[in-house]
PDB file of N, CA and C in Angstrom:
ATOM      1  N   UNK A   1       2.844 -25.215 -31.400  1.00  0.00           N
ATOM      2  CA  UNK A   1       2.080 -24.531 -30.394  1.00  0.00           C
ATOM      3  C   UNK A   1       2.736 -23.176 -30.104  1.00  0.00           C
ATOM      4  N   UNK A   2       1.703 -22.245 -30.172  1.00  0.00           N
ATOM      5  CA  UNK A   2       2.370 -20.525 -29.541  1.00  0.00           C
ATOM      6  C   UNK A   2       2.458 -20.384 -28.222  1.00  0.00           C
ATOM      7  N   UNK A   3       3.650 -19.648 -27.916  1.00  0.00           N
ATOM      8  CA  UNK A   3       3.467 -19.662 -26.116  1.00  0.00           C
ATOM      9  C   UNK A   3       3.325 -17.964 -26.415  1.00  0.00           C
ATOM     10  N   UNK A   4       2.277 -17.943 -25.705  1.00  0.00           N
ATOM     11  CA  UNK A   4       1.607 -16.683 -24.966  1.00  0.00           C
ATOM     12  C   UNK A   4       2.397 -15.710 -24.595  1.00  0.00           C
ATOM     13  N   UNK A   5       3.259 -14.815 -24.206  1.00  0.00           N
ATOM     14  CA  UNK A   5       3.541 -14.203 -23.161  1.00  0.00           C
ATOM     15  C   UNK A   5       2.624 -13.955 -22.176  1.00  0.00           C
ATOM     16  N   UNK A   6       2.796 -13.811 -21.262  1.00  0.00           N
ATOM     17  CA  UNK A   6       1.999 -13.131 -19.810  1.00  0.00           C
ATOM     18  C   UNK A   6       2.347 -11.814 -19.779  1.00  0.00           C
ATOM     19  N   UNK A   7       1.364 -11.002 -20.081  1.00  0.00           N
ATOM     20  CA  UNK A   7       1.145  -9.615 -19.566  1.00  0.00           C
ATOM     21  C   UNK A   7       1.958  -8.727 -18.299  1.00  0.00           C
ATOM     22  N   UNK A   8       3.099  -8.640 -18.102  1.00  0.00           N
ATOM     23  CA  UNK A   8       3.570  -7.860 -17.332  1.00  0.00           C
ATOM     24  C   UNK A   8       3.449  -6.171 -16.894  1.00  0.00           C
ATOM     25  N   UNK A   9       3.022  -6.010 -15.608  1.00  0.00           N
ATOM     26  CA  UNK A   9       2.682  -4.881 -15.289  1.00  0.00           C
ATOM     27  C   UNK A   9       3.471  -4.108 -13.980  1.00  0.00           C
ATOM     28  N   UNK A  10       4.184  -3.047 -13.952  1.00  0.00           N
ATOM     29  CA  UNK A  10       4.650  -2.711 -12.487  1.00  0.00           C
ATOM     30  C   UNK A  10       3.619  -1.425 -11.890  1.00  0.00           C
ATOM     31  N   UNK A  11       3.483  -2.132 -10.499  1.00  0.00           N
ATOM     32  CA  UNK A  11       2.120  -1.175  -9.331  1.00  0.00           C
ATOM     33  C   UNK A  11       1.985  -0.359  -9.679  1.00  0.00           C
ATOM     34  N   UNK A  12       3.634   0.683 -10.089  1.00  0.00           N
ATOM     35  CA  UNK A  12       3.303   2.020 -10.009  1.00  0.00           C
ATOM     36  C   UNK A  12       2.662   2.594 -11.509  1.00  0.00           C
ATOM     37  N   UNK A  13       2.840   2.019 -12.287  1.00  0.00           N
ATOM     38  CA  UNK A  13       1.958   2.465 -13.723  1.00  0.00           C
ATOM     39  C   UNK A  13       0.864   1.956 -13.568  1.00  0.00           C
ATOM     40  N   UNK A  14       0.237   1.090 -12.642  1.00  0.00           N
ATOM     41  CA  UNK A  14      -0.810   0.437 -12.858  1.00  0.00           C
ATOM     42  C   UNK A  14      -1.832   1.494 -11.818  1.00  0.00           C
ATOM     43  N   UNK A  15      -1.255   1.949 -11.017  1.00  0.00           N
ATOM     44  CA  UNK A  15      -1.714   3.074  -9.907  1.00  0.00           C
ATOM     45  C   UNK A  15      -1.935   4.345 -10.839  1.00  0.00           C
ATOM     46  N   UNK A  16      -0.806   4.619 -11.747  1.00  0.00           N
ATOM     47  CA  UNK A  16      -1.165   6.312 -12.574  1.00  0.00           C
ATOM     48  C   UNK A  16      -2.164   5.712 -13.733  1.00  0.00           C
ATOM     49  N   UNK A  17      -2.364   4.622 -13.983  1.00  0.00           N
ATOM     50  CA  UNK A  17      -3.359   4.403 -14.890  1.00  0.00           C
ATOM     51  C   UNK A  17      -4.612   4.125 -14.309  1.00  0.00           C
ATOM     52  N   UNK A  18      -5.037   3.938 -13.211  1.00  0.00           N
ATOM     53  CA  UNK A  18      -6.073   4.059 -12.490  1.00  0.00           C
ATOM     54  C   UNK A  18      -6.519   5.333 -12.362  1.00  0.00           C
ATOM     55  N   UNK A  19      -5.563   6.463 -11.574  1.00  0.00           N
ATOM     56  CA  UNK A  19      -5.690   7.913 -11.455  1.00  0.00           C
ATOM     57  C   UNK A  19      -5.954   8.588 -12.258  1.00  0.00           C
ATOM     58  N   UNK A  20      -5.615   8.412 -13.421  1.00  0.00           N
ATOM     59  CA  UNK A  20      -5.642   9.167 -15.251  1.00  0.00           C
ATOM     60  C   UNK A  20      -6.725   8.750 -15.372  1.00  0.00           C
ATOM     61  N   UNK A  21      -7.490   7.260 -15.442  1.00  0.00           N
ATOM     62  CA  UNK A  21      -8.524   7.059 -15.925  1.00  0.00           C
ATOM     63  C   UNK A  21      -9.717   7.799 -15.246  1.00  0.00           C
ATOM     64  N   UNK A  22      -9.571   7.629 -13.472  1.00  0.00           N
ATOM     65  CA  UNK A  22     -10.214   8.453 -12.422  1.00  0.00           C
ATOM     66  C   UNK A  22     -10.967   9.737 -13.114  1.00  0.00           C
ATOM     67  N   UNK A  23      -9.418  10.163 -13.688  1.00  0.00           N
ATOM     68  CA  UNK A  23      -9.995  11.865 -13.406  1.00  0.00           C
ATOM     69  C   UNK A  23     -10.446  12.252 -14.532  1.00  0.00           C
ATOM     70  N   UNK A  24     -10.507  11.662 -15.726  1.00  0.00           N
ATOM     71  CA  UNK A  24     -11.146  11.800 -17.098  1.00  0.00           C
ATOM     72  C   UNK A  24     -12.440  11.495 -17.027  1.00  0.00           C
ATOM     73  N   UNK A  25     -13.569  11.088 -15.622  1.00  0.00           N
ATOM     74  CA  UNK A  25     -15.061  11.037 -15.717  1.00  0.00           C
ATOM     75  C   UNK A  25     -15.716  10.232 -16.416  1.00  0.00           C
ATOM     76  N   UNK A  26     -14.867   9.316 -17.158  1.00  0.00           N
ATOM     77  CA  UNK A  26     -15.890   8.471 -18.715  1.00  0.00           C
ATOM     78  C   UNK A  26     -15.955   7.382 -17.331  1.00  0.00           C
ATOM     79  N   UNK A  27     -15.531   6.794 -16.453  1.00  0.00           N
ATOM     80  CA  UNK A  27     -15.927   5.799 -15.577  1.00  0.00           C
ATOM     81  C   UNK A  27     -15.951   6.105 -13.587  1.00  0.00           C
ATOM     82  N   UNK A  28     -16.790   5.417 -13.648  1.00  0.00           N
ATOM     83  CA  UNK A  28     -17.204   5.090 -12.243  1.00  0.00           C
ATOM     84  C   UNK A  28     -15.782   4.686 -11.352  1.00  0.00           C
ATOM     85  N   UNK A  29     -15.840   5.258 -10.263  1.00  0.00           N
ATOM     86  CA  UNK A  29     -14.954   4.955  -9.126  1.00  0.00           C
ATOM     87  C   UNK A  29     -14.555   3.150  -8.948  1.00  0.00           C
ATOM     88  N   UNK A  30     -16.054   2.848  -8.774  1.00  0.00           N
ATOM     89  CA  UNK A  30     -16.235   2.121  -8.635  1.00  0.00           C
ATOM     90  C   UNK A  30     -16.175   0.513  -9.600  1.00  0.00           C
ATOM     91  N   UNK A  31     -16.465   1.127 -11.134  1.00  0.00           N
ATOM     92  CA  UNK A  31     -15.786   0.207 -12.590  1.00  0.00           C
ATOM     93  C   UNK A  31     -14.741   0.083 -12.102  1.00  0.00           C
ATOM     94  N   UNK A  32     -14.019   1.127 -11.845  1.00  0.00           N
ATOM     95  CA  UNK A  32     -12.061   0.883 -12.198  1.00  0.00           C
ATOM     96  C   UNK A  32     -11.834  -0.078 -11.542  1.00  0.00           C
ATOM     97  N   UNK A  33     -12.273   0.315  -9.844  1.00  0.00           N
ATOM     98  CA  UNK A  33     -11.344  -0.688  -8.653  1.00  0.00           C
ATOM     99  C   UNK A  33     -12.042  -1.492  -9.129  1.00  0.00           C
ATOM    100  N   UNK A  34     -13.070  -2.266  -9.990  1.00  0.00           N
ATOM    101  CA  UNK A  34     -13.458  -3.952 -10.639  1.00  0.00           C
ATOM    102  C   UNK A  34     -12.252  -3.844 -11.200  1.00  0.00           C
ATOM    103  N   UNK A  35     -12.403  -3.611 -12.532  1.00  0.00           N
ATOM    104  CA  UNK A  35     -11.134  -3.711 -13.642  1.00  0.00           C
ATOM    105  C   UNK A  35      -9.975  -3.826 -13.266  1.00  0.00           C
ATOM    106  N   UNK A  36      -9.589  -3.320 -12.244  1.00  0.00           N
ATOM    107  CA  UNK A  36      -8.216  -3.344 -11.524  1.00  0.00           C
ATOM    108  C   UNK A  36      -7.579  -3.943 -10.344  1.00  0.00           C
ATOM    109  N   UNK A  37      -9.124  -4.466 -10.104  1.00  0.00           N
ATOM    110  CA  UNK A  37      -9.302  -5.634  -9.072  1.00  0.00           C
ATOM    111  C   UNK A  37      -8.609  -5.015  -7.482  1.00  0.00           C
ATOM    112  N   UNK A  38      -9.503  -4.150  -7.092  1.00  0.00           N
ATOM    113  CA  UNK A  38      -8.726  -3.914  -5.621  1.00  0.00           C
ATOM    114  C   UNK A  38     -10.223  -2.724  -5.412  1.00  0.00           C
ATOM    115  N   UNK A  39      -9.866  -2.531  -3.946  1.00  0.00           N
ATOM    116  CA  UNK A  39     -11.316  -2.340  -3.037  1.00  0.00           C
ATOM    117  C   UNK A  39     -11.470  -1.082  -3.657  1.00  0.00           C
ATOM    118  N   UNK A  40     -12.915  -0.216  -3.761  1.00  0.00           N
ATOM    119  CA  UNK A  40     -13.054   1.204  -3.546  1.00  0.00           C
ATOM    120  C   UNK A  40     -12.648   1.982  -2.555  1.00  0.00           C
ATOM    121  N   UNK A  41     -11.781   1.787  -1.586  1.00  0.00           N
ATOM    122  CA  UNK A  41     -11.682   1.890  -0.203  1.00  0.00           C
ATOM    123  C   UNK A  41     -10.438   2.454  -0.760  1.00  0.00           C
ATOM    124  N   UNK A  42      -9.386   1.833  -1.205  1.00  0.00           N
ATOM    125  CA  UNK A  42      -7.880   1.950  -1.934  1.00  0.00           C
ATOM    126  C   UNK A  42      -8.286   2.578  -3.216  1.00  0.00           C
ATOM    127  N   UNK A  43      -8.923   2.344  -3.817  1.00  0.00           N
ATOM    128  CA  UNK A  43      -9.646   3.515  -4.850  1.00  0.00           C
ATOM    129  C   UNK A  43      -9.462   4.694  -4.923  1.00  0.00           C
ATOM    130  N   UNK A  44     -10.283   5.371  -3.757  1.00  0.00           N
ATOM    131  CA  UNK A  44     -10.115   6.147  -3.435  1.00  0.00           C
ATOM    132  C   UNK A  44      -8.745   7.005  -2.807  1.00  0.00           C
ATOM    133  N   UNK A  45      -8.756   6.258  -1.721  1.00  0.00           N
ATOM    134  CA  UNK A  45      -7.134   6.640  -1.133  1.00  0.00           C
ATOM    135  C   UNK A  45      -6.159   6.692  -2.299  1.00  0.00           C
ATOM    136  N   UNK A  46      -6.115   6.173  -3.588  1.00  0.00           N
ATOM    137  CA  UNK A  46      -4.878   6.422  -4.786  1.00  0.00           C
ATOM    138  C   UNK A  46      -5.554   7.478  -4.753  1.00  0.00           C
ATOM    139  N   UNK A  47      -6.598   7.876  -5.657  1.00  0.00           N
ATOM    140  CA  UNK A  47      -6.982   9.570  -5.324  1.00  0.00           C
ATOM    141  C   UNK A  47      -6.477  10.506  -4.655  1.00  0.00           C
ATOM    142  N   UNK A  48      -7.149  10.315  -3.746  1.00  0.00           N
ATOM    143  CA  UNK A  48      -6.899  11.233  -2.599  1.00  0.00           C
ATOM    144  C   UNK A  48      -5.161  11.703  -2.624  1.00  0.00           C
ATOM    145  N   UNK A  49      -4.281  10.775  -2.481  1.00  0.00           N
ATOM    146  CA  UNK A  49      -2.848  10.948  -2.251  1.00  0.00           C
ATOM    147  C   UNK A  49      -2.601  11.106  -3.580  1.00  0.00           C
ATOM    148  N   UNK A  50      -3.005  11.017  -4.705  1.00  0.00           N
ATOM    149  CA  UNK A  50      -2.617  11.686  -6.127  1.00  0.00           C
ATOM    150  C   UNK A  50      -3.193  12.887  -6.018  1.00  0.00           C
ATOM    151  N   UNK A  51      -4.116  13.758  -5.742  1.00  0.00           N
ATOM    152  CA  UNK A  51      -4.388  14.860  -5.823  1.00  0.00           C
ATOM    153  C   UNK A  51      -3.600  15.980  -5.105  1.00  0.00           C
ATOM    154  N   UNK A  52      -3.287  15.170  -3.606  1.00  0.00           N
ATOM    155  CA  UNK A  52      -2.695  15.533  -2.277  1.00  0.00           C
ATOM    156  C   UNK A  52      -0.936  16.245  -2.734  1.00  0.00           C
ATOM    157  N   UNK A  53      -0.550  14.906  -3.345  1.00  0.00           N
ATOM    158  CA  UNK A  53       1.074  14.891  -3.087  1.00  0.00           C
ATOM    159  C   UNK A  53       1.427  14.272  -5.004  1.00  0.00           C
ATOM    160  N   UNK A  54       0.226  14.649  -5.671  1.00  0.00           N
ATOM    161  CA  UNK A  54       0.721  14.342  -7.378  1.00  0.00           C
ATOM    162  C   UNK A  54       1.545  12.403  -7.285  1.00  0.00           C
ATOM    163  N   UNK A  55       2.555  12.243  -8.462  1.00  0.00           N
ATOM    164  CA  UNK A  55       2.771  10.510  -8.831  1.00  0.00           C
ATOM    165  C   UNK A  55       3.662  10.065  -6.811  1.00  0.00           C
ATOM    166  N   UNK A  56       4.069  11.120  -6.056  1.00  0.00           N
ATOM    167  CA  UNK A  56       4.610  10.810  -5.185  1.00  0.00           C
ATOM    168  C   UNK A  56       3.801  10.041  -3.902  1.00  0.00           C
ATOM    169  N   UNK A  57       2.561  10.328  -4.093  1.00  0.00           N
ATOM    170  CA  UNK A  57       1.772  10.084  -3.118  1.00  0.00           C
ATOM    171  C   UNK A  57       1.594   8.610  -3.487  1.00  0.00           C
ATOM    172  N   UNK A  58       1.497   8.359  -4.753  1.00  0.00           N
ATOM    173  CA  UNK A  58       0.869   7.040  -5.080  1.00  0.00           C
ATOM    174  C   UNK A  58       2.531   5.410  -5.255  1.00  0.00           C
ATOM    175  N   UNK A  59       3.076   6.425  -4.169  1.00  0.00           N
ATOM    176  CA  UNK A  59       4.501   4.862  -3.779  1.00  0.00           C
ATOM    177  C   UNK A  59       4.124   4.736  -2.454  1.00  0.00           C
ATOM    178  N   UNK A  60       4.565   2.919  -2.637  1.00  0.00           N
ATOM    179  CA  UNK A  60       4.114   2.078  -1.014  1.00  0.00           C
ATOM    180  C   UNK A  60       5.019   2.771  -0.205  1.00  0.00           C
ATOM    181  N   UNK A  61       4.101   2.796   1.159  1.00  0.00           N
ATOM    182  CA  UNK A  61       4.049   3.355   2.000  1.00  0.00           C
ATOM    183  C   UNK A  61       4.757   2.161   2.884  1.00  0.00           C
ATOM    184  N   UNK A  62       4.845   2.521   4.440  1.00  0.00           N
ATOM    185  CA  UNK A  62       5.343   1.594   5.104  1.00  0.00           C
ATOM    186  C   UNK A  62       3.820   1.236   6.300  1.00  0.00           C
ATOM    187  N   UNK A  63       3.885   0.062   6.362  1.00  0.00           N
ATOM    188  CA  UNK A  63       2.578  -0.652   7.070  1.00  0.00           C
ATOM    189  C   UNK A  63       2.856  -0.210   8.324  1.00  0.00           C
ATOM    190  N   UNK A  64       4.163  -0.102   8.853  1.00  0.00           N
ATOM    191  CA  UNK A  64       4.365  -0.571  10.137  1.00  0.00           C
ATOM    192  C   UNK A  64       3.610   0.868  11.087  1.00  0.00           C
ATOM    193  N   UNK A  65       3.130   0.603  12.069  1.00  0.00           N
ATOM    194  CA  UNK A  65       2.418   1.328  13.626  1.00  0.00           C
ATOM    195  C   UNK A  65       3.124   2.457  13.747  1.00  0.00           C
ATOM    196  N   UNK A  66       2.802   3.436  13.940  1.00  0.00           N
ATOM    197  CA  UNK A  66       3.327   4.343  14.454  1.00  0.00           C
ATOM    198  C   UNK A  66       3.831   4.622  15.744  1.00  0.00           C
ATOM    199  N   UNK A  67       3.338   3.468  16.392  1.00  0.00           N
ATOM    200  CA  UNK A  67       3.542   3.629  17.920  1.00  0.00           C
ATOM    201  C   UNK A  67       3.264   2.318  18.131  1.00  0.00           C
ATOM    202  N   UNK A  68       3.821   1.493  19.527  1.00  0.00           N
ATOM    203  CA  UNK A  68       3.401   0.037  19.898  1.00  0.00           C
ATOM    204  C   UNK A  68       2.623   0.651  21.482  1.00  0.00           C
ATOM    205  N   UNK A  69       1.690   0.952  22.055  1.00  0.00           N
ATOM    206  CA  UNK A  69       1.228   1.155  23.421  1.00  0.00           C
ATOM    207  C   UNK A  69       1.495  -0.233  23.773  1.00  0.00           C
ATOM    208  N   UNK A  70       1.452  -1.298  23.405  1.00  0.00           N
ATOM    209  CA  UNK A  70       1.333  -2.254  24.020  1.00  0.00           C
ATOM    210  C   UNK A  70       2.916  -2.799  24.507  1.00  0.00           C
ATOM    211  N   UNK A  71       3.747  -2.404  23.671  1.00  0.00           N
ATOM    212  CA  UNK A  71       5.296  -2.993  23.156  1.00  0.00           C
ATOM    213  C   UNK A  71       5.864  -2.738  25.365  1.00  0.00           C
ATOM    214  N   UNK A  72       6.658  -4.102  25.287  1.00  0.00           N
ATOM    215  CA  UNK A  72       7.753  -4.336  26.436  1.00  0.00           C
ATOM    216  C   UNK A  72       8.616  -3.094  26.624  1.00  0.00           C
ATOM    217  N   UNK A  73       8.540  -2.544  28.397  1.00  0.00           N
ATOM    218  CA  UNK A  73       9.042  -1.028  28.493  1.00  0.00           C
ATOM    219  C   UNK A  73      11.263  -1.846  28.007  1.00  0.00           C
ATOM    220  N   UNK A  74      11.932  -1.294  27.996  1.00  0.00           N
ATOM    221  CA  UNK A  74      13.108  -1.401  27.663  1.00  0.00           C
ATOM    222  C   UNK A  74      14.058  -2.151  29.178  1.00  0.00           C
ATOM    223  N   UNK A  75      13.354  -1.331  30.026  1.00  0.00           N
ATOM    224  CA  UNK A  75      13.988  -1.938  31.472  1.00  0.00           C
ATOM    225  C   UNK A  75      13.282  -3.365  31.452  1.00  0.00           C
ATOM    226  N   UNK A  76      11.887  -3.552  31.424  1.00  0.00           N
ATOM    227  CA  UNK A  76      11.955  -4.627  31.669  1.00  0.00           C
ATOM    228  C   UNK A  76      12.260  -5.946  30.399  1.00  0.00           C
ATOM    229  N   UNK A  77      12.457  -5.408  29.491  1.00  0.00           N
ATOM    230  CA  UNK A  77      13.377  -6.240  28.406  1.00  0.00           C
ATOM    231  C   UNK A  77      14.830  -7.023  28.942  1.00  0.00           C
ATOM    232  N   UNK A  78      14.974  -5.782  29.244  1.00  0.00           N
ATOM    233  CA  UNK A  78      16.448  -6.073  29.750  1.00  0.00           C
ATOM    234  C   UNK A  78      16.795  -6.931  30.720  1.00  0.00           C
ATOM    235  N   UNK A  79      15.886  -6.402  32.162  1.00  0.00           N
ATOM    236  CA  UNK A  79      15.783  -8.126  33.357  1.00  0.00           C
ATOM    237  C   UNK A  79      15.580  -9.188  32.305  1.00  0.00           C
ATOM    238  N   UNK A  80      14.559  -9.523  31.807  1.00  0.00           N
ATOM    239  CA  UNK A  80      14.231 -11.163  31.267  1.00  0.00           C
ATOM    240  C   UNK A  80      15.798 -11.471  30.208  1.00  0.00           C
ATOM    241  N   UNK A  81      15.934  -9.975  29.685  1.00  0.00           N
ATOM    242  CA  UNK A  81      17.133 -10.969  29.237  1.00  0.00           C
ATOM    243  C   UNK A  81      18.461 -11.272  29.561  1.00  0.00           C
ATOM    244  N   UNK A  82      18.574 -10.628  30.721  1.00  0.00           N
ATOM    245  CA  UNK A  82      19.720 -10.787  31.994  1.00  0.00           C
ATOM    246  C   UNK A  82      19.194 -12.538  32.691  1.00  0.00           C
ATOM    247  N   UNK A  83      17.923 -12.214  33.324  1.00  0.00           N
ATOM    248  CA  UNK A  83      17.987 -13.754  33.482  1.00  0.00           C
ATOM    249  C   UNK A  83      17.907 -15.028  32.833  1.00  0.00           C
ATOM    250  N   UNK A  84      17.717 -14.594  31.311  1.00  0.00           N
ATOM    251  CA  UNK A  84      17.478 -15.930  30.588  1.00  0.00           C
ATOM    252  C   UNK A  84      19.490 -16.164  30.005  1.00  0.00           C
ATOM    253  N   UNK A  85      20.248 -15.302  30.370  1.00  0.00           N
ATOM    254  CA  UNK A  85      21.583 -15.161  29.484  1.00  0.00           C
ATOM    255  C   UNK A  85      22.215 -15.961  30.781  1.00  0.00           C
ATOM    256  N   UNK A  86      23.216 -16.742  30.574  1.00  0.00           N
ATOM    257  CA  UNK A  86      23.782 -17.464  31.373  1.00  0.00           C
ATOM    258  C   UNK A  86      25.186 -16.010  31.946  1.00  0.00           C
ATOM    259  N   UNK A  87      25.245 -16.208  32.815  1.00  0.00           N
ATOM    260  CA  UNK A  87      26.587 -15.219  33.274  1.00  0.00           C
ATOM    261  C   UNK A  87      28.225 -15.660  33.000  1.00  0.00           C
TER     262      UNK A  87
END
């Protein structure tokens, strides 16, 4: 019996091979993100930040908020954890 290899791929060639294919016109926006299995939504946005900022635009980014409005002010962090800390 033959064992297969599995196809190994890393994001970031798989992102400039999306973009290359993009901008050569033989396919739809919309083919690729099938073929490549991820939304037109992110489709686009590789675009956009490849045109924007060239192969730099197209490395993960960081998810996290720019801001918490909601996040615990620091003073009152500090009471709850004055009273929950034994003295």
């Amino acid at each position: 019996m033959a064992i297969m290899p599995w196809k190994k791929t890393e994001p970031m060639l798989e992102k400039e091979r999306f973009v290359t294919l993009a901008s050569t016109g033989r396919f739809t926006v919309s083919e690729l993100c099938k073929d490549f299995g991820i939304s037109r939504k992110t489709g686009h946005q590789y675009i956009k930040r490849y045109d924007a900022e060239g192969r730099s635009g197209l490395e993960e980014r960081s998810r996290r908020p720019k801001s918490s409005p909601g996040a615990t002010k620091e003073v009152i962090e500090k009471l709850i954890l004055n009273v929950k800390s034994p003295l």
